[in-house]
Protein backbone atom coordinates (compact mmCIF):
# COMPACT_ATOMS: atom_id res chain seq x y z
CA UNK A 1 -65.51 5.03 -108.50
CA UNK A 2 -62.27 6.31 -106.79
CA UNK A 3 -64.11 8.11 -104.36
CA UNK A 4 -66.18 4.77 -103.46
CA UNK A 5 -62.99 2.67 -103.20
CA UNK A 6 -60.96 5.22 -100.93
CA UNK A 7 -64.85 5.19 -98.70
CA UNK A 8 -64.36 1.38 -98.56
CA UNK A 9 -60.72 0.82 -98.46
CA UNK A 10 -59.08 3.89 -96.30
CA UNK A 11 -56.69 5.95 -97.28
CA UNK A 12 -58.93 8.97 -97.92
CA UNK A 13 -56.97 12.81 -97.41
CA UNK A 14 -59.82 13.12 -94.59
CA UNK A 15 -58.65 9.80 -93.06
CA UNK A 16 -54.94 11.11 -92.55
CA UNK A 17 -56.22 14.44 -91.65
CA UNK A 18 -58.29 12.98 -88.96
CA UNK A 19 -54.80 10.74 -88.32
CA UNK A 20 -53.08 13.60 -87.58
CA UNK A 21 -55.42 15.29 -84.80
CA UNK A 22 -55.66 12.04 -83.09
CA UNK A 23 -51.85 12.07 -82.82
CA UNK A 24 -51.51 15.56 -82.00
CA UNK A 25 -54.55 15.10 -78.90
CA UNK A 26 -52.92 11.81 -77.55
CA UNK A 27 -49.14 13.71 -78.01
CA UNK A 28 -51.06 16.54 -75.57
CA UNK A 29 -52.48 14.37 -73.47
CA UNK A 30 -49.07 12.32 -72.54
CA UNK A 31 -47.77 15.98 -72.14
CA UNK A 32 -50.35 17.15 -69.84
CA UNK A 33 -50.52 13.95 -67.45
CA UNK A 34 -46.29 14.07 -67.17
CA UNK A 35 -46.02 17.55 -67.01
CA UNK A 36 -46.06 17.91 -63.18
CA UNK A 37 -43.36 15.06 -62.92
CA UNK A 38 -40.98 16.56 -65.73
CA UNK A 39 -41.03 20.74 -65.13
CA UNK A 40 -42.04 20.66 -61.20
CA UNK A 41 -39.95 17.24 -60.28
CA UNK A 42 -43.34 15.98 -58.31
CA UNK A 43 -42.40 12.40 -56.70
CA UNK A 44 -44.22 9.45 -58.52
CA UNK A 45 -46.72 8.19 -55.63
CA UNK A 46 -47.34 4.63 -55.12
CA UNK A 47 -50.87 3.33 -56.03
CA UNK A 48 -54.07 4.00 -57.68
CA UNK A 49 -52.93 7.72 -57.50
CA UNK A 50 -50.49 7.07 -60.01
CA UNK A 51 -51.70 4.24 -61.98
CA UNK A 52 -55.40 4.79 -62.71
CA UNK A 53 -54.44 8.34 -64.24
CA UNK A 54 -51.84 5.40 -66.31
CA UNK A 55 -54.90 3.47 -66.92
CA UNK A 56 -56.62 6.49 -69.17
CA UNK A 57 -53.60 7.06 -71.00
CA UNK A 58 -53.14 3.61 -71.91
CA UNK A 59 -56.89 3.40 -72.63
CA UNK A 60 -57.25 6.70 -74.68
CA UNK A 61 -54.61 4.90 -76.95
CA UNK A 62 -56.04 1.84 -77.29
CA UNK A 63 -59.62 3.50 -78.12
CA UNK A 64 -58.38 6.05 -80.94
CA UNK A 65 -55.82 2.94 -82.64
CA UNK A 66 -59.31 0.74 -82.34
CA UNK A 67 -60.82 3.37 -84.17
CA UNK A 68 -58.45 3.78 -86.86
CA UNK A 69 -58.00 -0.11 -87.71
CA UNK A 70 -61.70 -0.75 -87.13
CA UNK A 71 -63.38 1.82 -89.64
CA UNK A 72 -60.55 1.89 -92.57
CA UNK A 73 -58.96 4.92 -91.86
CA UNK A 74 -55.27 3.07 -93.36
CA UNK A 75 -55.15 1.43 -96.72
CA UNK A 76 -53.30 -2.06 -96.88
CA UNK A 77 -52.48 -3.70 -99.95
CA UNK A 78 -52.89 -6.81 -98.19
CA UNK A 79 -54.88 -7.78 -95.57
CA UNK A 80 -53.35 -9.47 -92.05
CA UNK A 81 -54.80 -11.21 -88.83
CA UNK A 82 -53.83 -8.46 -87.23
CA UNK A 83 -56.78 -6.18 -89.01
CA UNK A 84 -59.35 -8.49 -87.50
CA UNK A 85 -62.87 -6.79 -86.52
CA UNK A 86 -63.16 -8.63 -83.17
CA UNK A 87 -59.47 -7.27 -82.66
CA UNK A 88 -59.93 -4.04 -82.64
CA UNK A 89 -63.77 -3.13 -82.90
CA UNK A 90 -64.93 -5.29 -80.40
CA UNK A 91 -62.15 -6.13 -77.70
CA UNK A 92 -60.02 -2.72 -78.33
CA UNK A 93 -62.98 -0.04 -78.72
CA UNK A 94 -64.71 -1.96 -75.90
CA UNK A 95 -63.13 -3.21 -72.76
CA UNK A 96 -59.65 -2.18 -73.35
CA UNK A 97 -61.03 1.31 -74.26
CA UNK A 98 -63.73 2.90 -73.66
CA UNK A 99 -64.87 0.44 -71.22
CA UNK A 100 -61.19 0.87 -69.28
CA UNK A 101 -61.43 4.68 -69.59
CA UNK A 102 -65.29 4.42 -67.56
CA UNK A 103 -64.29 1.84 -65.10
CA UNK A 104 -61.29 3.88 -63.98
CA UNK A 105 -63.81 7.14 -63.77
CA UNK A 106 -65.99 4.89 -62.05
CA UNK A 107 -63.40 3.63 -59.64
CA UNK A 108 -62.58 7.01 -58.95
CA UNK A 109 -66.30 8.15 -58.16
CA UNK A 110 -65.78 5.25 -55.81
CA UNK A 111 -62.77 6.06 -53.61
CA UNK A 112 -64.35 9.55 -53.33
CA UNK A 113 -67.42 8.18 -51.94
CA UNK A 114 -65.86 5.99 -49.97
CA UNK A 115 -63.41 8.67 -48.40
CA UNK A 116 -65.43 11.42 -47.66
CA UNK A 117 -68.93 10.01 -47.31
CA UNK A 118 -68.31 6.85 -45.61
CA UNK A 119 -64.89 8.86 -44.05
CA UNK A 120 -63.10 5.72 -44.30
CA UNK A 121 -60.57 4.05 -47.35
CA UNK A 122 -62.00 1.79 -49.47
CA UNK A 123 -62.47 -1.70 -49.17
CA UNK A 124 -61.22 -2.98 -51.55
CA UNK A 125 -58.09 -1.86 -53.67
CA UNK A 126 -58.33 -0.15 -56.87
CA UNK A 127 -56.48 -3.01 -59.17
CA UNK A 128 -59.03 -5.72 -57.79
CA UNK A 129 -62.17 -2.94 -58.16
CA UNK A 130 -61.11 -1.98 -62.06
CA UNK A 131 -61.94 -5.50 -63.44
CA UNK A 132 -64.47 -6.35 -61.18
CA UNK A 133 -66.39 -3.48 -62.89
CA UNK A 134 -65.03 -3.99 -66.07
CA UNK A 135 -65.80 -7.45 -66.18
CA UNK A 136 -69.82 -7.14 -67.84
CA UNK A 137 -67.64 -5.66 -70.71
CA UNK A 138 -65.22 -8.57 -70.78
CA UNK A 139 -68.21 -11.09 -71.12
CA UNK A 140 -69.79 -9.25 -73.43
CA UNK A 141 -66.78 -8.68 -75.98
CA UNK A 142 -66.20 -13.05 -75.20
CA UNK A 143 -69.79 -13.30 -76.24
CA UNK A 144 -69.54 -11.00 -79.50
CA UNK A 145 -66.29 -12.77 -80.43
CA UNK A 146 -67.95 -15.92 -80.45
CA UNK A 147 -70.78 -15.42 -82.40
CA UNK A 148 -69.19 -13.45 -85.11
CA UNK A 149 -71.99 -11.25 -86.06
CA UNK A 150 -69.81 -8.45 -87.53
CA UNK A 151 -69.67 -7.61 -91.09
CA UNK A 152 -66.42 -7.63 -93.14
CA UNK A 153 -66.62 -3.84 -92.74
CA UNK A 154 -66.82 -4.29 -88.73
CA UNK A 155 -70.63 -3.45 -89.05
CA UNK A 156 -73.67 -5.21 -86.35
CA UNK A 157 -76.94 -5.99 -87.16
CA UNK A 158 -79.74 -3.75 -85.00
CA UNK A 159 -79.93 -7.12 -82.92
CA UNK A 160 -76.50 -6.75 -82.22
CA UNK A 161 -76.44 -3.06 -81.48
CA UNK A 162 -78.77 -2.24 -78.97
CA UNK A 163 -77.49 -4.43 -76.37
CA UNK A 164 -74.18 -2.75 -76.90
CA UNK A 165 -75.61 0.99 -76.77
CA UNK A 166 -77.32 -0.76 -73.67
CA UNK A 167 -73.94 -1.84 -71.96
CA UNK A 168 -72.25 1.60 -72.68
CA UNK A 169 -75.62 3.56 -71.04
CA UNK A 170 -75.71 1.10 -67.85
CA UNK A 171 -71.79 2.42 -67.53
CA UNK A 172 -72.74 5.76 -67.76
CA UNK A 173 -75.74 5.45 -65.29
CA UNK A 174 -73.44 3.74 -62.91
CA UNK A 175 -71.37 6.58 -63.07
CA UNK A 176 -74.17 9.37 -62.51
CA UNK A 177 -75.33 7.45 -59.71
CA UNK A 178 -71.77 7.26 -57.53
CA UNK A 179 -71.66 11.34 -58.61
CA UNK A 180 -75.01 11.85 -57.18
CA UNK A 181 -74.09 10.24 -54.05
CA UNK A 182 -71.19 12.58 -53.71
CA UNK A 183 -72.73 15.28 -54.90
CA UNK A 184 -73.40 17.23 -51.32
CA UNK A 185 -69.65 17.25 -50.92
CA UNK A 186 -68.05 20.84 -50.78
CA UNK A 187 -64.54 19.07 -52.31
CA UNK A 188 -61.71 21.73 -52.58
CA UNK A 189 -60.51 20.73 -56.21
CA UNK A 190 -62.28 19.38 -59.32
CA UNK A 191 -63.56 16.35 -58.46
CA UNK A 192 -67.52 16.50 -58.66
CA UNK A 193 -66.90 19.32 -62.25
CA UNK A 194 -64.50 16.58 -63.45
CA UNK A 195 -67.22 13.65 -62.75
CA UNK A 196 -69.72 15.48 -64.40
CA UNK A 197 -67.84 16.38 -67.26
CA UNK A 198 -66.79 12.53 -67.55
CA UNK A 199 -70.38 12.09 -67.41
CA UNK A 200 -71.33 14.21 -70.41
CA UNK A 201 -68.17 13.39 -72.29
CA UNK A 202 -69.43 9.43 -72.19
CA UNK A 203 -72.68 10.28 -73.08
CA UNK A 204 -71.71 12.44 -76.06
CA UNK A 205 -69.37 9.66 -77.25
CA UNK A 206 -72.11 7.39 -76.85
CA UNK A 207 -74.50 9.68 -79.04
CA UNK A 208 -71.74 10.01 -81.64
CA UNK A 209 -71.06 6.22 -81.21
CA UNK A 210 -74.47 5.14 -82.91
CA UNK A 211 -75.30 8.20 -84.96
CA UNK A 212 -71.47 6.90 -87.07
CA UNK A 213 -73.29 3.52 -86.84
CA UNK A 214 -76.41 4.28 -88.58
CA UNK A 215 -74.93 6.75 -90.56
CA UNK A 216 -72.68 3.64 -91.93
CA UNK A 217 -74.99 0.84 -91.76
CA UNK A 218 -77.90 2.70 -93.57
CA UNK A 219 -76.55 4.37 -96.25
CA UNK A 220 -73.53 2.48 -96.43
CA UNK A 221 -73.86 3.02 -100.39
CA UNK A 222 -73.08 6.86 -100.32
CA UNK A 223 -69.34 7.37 -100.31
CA UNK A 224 -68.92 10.91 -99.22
CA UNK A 225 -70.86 9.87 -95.98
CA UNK A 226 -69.07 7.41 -95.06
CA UNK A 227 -65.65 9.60 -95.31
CA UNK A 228 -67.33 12.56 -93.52
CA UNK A 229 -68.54 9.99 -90.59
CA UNK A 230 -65.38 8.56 -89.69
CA UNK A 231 -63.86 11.45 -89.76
CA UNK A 232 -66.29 13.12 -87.41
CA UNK A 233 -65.94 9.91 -85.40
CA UNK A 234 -62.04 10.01 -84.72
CA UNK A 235 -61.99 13.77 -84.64
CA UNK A 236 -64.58 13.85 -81.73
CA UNK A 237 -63.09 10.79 -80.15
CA UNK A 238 -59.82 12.82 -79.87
CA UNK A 239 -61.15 15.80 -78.59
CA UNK A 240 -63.31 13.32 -75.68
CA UNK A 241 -60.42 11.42 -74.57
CA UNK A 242 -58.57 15.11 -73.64
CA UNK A 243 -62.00 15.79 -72.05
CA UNK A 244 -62.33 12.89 -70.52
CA UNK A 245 -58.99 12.85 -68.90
CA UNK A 246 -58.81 13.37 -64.79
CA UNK A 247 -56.08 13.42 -62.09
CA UNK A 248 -58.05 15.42 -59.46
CA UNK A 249 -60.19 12.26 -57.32
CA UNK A 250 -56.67 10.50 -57.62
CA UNK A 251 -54.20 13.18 -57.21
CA UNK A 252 -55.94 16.47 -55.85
CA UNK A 253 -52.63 18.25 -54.99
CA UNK A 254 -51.12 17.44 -58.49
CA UNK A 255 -54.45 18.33 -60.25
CA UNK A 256 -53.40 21.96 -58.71
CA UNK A 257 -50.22 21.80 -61.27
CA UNK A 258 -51.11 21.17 -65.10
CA UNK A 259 -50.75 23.20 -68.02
CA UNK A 260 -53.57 25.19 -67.38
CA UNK A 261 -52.97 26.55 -63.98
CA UNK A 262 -49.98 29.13 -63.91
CA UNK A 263 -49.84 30.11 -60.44
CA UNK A 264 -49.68 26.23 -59.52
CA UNK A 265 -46.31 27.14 -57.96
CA UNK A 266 -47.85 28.58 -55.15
CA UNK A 267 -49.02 24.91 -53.50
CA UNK A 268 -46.13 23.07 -52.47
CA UNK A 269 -47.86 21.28 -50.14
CA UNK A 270 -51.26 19.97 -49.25
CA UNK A 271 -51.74 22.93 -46.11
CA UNK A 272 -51.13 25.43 -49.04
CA UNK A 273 -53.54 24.48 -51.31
CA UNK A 274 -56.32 23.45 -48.57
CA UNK A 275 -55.59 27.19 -47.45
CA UNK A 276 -54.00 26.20 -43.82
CA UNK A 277 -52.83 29.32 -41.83
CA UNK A 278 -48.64 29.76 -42.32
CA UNK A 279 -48.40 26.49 -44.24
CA UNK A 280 -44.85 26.03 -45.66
CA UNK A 281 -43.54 29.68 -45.22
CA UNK A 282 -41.30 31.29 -42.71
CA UNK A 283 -42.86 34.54 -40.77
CA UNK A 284 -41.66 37.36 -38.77
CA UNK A 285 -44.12 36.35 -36.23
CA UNK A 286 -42.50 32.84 -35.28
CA UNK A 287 -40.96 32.95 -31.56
CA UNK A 288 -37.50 34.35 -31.34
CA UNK A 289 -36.20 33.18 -28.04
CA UNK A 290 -33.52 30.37 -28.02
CA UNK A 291 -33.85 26.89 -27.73
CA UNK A 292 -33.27 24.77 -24.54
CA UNK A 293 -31.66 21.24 -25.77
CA UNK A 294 -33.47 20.05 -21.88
CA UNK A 295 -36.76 20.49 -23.19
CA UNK A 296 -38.30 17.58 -24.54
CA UNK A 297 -38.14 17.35 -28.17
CA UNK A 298 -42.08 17.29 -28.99
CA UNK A 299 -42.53 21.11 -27.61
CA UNK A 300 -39.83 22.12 -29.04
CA UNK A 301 -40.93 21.32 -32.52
CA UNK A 302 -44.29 23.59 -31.76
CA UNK A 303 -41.43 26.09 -32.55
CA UNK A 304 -41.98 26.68 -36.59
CA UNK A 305 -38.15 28.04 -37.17
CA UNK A 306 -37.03 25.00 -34.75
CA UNK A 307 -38.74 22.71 -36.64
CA UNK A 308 -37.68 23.85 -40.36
CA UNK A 309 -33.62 23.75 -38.61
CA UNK A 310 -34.20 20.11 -37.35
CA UNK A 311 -35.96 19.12 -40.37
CA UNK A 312 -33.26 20.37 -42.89
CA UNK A 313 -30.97 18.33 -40.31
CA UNK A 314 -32.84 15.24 -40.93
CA UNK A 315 -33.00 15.69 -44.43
CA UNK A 316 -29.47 15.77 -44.61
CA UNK A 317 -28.78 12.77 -43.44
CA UNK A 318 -31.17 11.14 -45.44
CA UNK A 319 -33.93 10.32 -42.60
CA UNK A 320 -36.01 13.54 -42.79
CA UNK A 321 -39.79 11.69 -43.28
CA UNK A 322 -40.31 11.42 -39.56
CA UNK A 323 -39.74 15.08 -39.14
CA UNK A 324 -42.16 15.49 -42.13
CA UNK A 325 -44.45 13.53 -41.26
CA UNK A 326 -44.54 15.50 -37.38
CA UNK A 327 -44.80 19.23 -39.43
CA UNK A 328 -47.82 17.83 -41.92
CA UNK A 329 -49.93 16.32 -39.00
CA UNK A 330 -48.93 19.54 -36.87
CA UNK A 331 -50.96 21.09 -40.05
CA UNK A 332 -53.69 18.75 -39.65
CA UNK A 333 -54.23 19.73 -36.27
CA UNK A 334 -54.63 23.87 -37.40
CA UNK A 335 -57.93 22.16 -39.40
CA UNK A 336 -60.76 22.80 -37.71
CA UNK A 337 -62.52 19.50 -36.17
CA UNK A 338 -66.00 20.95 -37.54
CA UNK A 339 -63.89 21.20 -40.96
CA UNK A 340 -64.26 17.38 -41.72
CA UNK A 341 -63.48 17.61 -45.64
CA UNK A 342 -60.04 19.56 -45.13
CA UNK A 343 -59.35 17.12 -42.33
CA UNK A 344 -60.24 14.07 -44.64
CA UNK A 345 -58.11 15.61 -47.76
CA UNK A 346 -54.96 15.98 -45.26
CA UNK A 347 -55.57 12.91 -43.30
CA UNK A 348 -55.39 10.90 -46.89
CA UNK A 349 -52.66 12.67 -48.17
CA UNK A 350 -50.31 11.67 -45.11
CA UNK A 351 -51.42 8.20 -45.10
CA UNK A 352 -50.60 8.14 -49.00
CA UNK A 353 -47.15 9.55 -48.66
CA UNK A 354 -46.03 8.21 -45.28
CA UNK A 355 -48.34 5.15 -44.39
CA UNK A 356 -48.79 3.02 -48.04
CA UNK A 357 -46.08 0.25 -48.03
CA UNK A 358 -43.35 1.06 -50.54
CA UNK A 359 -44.06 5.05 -50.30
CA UNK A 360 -41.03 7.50 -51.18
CA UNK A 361 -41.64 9.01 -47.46
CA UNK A 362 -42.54 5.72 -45.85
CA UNK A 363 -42.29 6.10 -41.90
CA UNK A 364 -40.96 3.23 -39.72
CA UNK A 365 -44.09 2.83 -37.22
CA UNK A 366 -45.14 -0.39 -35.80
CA UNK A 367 -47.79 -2.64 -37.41
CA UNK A 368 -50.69 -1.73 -35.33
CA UNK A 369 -50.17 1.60 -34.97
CA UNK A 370 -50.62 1.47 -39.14
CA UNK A 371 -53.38 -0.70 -39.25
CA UNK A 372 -54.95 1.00 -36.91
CA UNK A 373 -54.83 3.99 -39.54
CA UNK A 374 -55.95 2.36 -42.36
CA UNK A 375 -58.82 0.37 -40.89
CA UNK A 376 -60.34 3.36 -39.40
CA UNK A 377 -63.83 4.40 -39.68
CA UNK A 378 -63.39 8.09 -39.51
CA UNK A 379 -60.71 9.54 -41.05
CA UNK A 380 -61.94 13.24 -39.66
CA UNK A 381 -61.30 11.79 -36.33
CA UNK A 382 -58.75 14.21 -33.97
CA UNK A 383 -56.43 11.27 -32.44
CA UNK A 384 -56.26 9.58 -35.97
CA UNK A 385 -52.22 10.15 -35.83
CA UNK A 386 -51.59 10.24 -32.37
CA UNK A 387 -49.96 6.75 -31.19
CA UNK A 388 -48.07 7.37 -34.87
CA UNK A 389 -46.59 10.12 -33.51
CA UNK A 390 -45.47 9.23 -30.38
CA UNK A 391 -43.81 6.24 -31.91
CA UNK A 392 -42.17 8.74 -34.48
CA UNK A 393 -40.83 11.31 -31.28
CA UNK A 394 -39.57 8.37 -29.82
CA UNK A 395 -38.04 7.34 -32.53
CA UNK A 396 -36.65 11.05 -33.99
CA UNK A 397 -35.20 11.16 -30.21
CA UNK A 398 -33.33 8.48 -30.27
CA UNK A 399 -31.85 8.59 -33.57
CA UNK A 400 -31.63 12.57 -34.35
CA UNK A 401 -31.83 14.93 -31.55
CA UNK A 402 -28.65 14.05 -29.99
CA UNK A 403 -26.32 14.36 -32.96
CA UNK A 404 -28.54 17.54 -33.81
CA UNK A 405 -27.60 19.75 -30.41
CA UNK A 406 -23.56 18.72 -31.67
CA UNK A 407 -24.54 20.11 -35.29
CA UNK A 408 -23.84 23.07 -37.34
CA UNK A 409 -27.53 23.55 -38.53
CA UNK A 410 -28.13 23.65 -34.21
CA UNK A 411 -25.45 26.27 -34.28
CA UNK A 412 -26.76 28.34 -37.19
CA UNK A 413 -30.37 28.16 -35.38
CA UNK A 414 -29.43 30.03 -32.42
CA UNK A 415 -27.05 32.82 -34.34
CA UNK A 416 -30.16 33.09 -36.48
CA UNK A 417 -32.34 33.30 -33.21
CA UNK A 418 -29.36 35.55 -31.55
CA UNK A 419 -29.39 38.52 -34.55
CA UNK A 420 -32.77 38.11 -34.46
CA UNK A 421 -33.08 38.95 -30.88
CA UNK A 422 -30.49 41.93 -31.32
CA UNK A 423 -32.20 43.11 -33.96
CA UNK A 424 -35.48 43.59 -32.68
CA UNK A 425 -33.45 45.34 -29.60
CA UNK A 426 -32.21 47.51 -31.88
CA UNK A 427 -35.60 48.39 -33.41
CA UNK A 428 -37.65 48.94 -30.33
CA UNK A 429 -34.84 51.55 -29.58
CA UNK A 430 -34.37 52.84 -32.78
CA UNK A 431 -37.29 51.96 -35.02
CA UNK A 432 -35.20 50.49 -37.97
CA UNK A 433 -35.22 46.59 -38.39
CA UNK A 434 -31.78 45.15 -38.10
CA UNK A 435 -32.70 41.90 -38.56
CA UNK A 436 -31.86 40.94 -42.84
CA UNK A 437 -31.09 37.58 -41.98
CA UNK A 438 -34.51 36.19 -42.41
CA UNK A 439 -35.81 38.56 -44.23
CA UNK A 440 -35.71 36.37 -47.37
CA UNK A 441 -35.97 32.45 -47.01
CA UNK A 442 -34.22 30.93 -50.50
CA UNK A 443 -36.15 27.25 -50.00
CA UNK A 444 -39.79 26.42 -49.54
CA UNK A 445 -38.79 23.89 -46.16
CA UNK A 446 -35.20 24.52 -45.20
CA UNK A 447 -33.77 28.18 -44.57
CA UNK A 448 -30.41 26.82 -43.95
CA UNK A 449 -30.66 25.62 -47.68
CA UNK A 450 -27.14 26.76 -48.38
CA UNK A 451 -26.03 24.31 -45.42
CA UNK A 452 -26.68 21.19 -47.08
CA UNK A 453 -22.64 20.70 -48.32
CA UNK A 454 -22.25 20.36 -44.60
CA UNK A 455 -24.43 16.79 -44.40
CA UNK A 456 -21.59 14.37 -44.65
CA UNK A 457 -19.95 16.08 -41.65
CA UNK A 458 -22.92 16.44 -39.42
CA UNK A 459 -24.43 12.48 -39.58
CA UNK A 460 -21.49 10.49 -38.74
CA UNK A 461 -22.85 9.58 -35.31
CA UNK A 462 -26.32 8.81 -37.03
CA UNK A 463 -24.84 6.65 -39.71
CA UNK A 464 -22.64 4.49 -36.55
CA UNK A 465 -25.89 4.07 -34.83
């Protein structure tokens, strides 16, 4: 009789032990999505980059709590609103859970045919796209409510249940239907394995969905069944919502850094991980002539080591996007045009972190030349950046170059390029290299690293302008 009253009531040692995992999982899975930010310092982007992967945390919780208040797992001595059935089993394991946690995968699947199928951004913006498609699931959880069919043990009839099984399949089919348009794509992350593993993660959860409900609605009178099938059902729900968890179609660079990759460190930037010739590293092969200030400013910044001076410059007086903007579409043009897909993945990545309104990196380009960007219908395109850029020259003329050619990271650029040249003198006449000065470069971006206590010296002209 014990036994029957801790099936019916909660409380059961299997009930906290199944507690316990779901806590663990969801403490893992907050790890795992703010890793990256916490250990590697990776800026928070604006957007659906940052807040769908936001949206499956938040959902995750909301469908493992639903779980536990909807099938007993706690005892109460008394009973509250708050422990209502349509609360939690029909508005929180529905459409703010599991429903939330497809429509985001789904809005995903989305972008990602929209980017590198139709080669243009999508039309409409993730935060109006996740309720549109999550909207079937708000009218059915307003239709549920209403009616009250549930049981006082948060159980449906068969009437009631097969047009819910119905509403989770169609969700799943939607989603195997955007993957299978994608499909052909030859994506340089883990965007089609984590589709299709969102796609068999839903299903199972499905499957495990109404084998618990028959399991509890048939033999409802055999205790030990009852315990074992919740506990199955959080258990497995714990392990799917880690499974089911994705920051590659929103993120791909930050995918690249998780717990589970250890030589992440190696992609600091989007060339590095799309595999761009010399992306983001100094080499012996850069030009070692000087620098004429009378050359115009574009050319010069062909120059690699030029570049890297000027850009730890700009960075030091706190208006370095424009010159990182110029090296990361100077990457974009190494890309092959033939190479649309690495094209696409770099061309989205700059408009993300320079282009999107409110971006750390934001440039200060005109209105058209932006729109012009983001209304395009080829993102592969060759000229995609180029009136972008010439507004940025322009603009990195007039406010950096001059107070740059007066600076001390000017002057350590030509002593670098002046051992440099005496060294390699020295070893055409004696065979040893000379040269240690850039033999070892101490930050990923700026060699004159060690320069940077200099800034509030070098930018006073900058700062008057």
């Amino acid at each position: 009789m014990a036994n029957f009253k801790c099936a019916v009531k909660g409380g059961c040692p299997t009930d906290y032990v199944a507690v316990t995992v779901s806590i663990l999982s969801f403490i893992l899975l907050l790890i795992w999505s703010i890793f990256p930010f916490i250990v590697h310092k990776v800026p928070r982007t604006k957007g659906s980059g940052f807040w769908i992967p936001v949206i499956q945390v938040v959902a995750s919780f909301n469908l493992l709590l639903s779980i536990m208040m909807s099938h007993n797992f706690f005892k109460f001595e008394k009973s509250h609103w708050w422990q209502s059935c349509y609360l939690w089993a029909v508005w929180g394991e529905g459409p703010l859970g599991f429903g939330l946690l497809l429509s985001s995968r789904i809005t995903q699947a989305f972008q990602l045919y929209f980017i590198f199928v139709k080669r243009r951004l999508p039309l409409i913006r993730s935060f109006l796209l996740i309720p549109l498609i999550l909207l079937p699931w708000i009218i059915g959880a307003a239709v549920i409510h209403i009616k009250k069919p549930l049981s006082n043990r948060c159980h449906m009839s068969v009437q009631w249940t097969i047009p819910v099984v119905c509403l989770h399949a169609l969700y799943v089919a939607t989603l195997v239907g955007v993957t299978a348009a994608v499909h052909h794509i030859e994506f340089r992350f883990d965007e089609l394995r984590d589709l299709w593993r969102g796609i068999l993660v839903s299903s199972v959860s499905v499957a495990v969905w109404v084998t618990a409900y028959i399991l509890n609605e048939i033999h409802d009178n055999i205790s030990w069944l009852q315990v074992v099938s919740r506990f199955l059902l959080l258990v497995l729900a714990s392990i799917l919502v880690l499974a089911f968890f994705s920051i590659s179609s929103s993120q791909p660079l930050l995918s690249q850094i998780s717990l589970r990759r250890r030589e992440s460190r190696e992609f600091r930037t989007m060339g590095q991980a799309l595999g761009i010739p010399d992306s983001g590293v100094l080499t012996q092969s850069e030009p070692i002539s000087r620098v004429d200030p009378n050359e115009p400013l574009d050319k010069l910044l062909l120059n690699k080591k030029f570049r890297q001076s000027f850009m730890g410059f700009a960075d030091s007086c706190l208006a370095g996007e424009s010159v990182h903007f110029f090296d990361e579409v100077h990457e974009l043009s190494k890309i092959s045009e033939h190479d649309c897909v690495r094209r696409i993945y770099m061309a989205r990545h700059i408009i993300e972190k320079y282009m999107v309104a409110g971006a750390a990196m934001e440039i200060n380009i005109s209105h058209r030349s932006k729109q012009e960007i983001l209304s395009t219908s080829d993102l592969a395109r060759a000229d995609l950046f180029h009136n972008a850029l010439n507004e940025i020259v322009h603009l990195m003329k007039t406010n950096l170059a001059k107070d740059y050619w007066s600076s001390m990271f000017f002057l350590k650029f030509q002593e670098e390029c002046d051992m440099r040249c005496n060294g390699y003198e020295l070893e055409q006449m004696t065979g040893w290299n000379y040269s240690p000065r850039l033999s070892s470069v101490h930050g990923t971006d700026d060699p004159f690293h060690h320069d940077h206590l200099l800034k509030n010296s070098e930018c006073g002209n900058d700062t008057d302008s």
